[in-house]
Protein backbone atom coordinates (compact mmCIF):
# COMPACT_ATOMS: atom_id res chain seq x y z
CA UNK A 1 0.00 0.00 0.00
CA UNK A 2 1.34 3.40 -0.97
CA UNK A 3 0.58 6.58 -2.25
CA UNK A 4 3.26 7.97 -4.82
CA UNK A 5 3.22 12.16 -4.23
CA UNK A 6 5.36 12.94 -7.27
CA UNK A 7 1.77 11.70 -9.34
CA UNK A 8 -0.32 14.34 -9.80
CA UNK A 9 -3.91 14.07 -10.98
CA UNK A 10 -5.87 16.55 -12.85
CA UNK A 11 -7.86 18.89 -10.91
CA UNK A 12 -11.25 18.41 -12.39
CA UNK A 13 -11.88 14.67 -11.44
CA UNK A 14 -15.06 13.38 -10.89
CA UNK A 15 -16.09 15.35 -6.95
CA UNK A 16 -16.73 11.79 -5.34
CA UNK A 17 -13.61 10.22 -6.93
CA UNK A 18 -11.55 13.06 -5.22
CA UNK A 19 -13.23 12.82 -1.42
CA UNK A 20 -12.56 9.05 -2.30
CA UNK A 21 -8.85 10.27 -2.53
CA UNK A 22 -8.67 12.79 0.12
CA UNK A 23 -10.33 9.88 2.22
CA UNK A 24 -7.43 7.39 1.54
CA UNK A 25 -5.13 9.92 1.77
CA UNK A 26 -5.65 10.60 5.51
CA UNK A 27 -5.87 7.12 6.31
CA UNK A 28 -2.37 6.75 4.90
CA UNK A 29 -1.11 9.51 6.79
CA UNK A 30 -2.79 7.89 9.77
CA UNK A 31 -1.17 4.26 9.48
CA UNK A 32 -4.89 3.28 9.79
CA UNK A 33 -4.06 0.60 7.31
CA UNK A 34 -7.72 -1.37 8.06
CA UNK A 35 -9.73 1.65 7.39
CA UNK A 36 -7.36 2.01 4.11
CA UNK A 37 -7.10 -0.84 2.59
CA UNK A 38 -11.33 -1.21 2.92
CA UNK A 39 -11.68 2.05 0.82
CA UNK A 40 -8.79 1.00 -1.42
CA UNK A 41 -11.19 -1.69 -2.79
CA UNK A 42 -14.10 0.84 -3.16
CA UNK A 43 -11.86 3.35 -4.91
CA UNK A 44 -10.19 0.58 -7.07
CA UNK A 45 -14.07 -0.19 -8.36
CA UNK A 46 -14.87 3.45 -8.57
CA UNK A 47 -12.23 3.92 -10.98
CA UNK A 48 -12.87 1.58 -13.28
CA UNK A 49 -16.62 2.30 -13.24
CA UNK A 50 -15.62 5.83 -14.10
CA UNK A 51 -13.42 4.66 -16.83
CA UNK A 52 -15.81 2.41 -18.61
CA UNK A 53 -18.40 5.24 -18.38
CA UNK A 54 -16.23 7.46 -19.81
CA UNK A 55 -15.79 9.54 -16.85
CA UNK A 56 -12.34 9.66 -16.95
CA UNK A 57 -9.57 8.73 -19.74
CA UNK A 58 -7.32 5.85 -19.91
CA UNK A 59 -4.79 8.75 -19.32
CA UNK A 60 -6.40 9.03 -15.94
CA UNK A 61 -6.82 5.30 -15.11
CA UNK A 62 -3.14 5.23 -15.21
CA UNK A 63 -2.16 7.93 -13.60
CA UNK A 64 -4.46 6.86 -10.09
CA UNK A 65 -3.34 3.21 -10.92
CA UNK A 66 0.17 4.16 -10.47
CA UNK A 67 -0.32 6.99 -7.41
CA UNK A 68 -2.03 4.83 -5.40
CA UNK A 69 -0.90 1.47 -6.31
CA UNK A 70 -3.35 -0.28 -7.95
CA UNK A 71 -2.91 -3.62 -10.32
């Protein structure tokens, strides 16, 4: 589980997809690995459901893949 800083997203993400992040963000900071790793799933869904709607580009789906270590 990490979150790679030097990533940055684009500032006009979907509103829930960024509380999502903000979210996972402070359990990081935390160490409150439970409480993150249970949102990591939901987020890891999110963003593919975004994706395939065309919420977000495959540009995107990288970029949060990589930041926040998803397969």
């Amino acid at each position: 589980m990490y979150i790679d800083d030097s990533i940055k997203l684009r500032d006009d993400l979907p509103d829930a997809l960024c509380q999502n992040f903000k979210e996972l963000e402070k359990y990081y900071q935390k160490n409150d690995w439970f409480s993150f790793d249970n949102l990591f799933e939901v987020v890891e869904g999110s963003v593919k459901g975004y994706y395939h709607n065309g919420k977000i580009s495959r540009e995107d789906l990288d970029l949060i893949f990589r930041k926040y270590g998803i397969a």
